[in-house]
Every structure is written in structure tokens, then in C-alpha cells.
Protein backbone atom coordinates (compact mmCIF):
# COMPACT_ATOMS: atom_id res chain seq x y z
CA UNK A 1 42.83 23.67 -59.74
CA UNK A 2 39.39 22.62 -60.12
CA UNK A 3 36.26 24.41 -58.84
CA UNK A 4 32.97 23.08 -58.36
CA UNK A 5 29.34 24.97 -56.71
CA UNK A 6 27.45 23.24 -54.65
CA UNK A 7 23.80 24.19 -54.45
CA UNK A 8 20.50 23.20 -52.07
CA UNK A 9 22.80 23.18 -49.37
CA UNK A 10 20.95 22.79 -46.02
CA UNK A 11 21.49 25.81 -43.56
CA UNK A 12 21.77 23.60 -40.83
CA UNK A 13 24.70 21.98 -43.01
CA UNK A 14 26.66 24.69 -43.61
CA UNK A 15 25.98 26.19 -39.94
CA UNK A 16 27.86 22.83 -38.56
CA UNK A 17 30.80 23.20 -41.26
CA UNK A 18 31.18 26.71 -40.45
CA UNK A 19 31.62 26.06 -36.80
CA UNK A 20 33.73 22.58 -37.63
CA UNK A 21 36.02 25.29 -40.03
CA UNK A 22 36.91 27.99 -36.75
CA UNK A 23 37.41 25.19 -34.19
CA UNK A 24 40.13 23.63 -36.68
CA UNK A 25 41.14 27.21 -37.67
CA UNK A 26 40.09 26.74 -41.36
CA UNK A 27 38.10 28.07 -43.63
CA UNK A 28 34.93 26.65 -44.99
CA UNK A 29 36.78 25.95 -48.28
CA UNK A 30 39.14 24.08 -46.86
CA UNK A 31 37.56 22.05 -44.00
CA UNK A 32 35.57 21.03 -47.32
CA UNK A 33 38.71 19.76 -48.98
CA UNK A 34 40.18 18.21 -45.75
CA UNK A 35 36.58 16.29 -45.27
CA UNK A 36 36.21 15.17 -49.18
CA UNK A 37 40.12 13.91 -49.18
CA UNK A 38 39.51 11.83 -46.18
CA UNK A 39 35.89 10.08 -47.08
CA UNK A 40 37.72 9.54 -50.85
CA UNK A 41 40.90 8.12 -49.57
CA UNK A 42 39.75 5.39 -47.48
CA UNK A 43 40.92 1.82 -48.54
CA UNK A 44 38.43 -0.20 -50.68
CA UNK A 45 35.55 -1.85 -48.55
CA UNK A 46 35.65 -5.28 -50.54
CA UNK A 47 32.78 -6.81 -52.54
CA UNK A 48 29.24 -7.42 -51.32
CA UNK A 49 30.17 -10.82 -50.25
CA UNK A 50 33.01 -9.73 -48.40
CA UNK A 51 30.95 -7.12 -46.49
CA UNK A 52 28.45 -9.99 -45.77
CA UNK A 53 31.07 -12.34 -44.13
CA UNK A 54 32.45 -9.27 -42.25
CA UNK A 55 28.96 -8.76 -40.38
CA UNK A 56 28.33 -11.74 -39.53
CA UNK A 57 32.01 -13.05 -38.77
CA UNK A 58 31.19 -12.86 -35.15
CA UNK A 59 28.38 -14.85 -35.06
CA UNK A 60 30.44 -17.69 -35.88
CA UNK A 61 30.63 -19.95 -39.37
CA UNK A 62 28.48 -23.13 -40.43
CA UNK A 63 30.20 -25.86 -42.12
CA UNK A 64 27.40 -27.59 -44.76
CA UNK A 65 28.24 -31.03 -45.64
CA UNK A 66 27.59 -31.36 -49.53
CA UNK A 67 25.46 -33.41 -50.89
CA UNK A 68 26.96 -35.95 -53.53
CA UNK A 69 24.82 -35.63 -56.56
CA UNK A 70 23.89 -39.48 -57.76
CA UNK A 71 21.93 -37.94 -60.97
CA UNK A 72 23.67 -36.88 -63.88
CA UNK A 73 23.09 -33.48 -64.98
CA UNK A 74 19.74 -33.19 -67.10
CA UNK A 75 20.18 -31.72 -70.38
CA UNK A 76 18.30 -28.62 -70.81
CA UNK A 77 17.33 -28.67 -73.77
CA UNK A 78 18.12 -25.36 -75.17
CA UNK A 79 19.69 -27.05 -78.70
CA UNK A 80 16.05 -28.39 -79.67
């Protein structure tokens, strides 16, 4: 099994994860494990677009009518 050190920890921090570890009856070590296997197993959260829509799903959708373009595209005139 892998090991890893984590330094600069905050004393207020490691105060809370001490007293999360006795009220589950674990030790630091592992309420560490438990918490880093939950945040890192979570289902995928979808693209930025996706996210987007999801926020603002509630506040309903707008339907845009598209303009019909009567112009040709305009060449531009990278090849010269």
C-alpha cells in the first residue's frame, strides 16, 4: 500500500478530523481514507456546458429563432 505525508496542515483541520475520527470510532488514518474514497468516487460532473444548463435549468429555456443567412460566406482570404 501506498503512503503519502501531508504537511502545512491547519490545526484547526486536524482538530475537526480528530474529533470526526472518535465519533465514527476511527482513527485519523482512516477517517482520511474513508473521506478521500468518497470525494474520488463520485460520478463525473459533465462538461462546462453541461454544468451551465444544470444551473440554470430551472429558470426555464429560450427558444432563438435562427436567422437564415441570405449572404454567402465571405472568403477570408487566408490563401493570398
Amino acid at each position: 500500500m501506498a503512503s503519502i505525508t501531508i504537511r502545512n496542515l491547519d490545526e484547526q483541520l486536524k482538530a475537526q478530523l480528530r474529533m470526526e475520527a472518535a465519533r465514527h470510532g476511527h482513527s485519523m488514518e482512516e477517517e482520511v481514507r474513508i473521506i478521500l474514497r468518497a470525494a474520488l468516487n463520485q460520478p463525473p460532473k459533465g462538461g462546462l456546458g453541461s454544468r451551465i444548463r444544470g444551473r440554470f435549468a430551472e429558470a426555464g429555456g429560450v427558444e432563438l429563432e435562427m436567422p437564415s443567412r441570405s449572404d454567402k460566406a465571405r472568403d477570408p482570404g487566408f490563401g493570398t
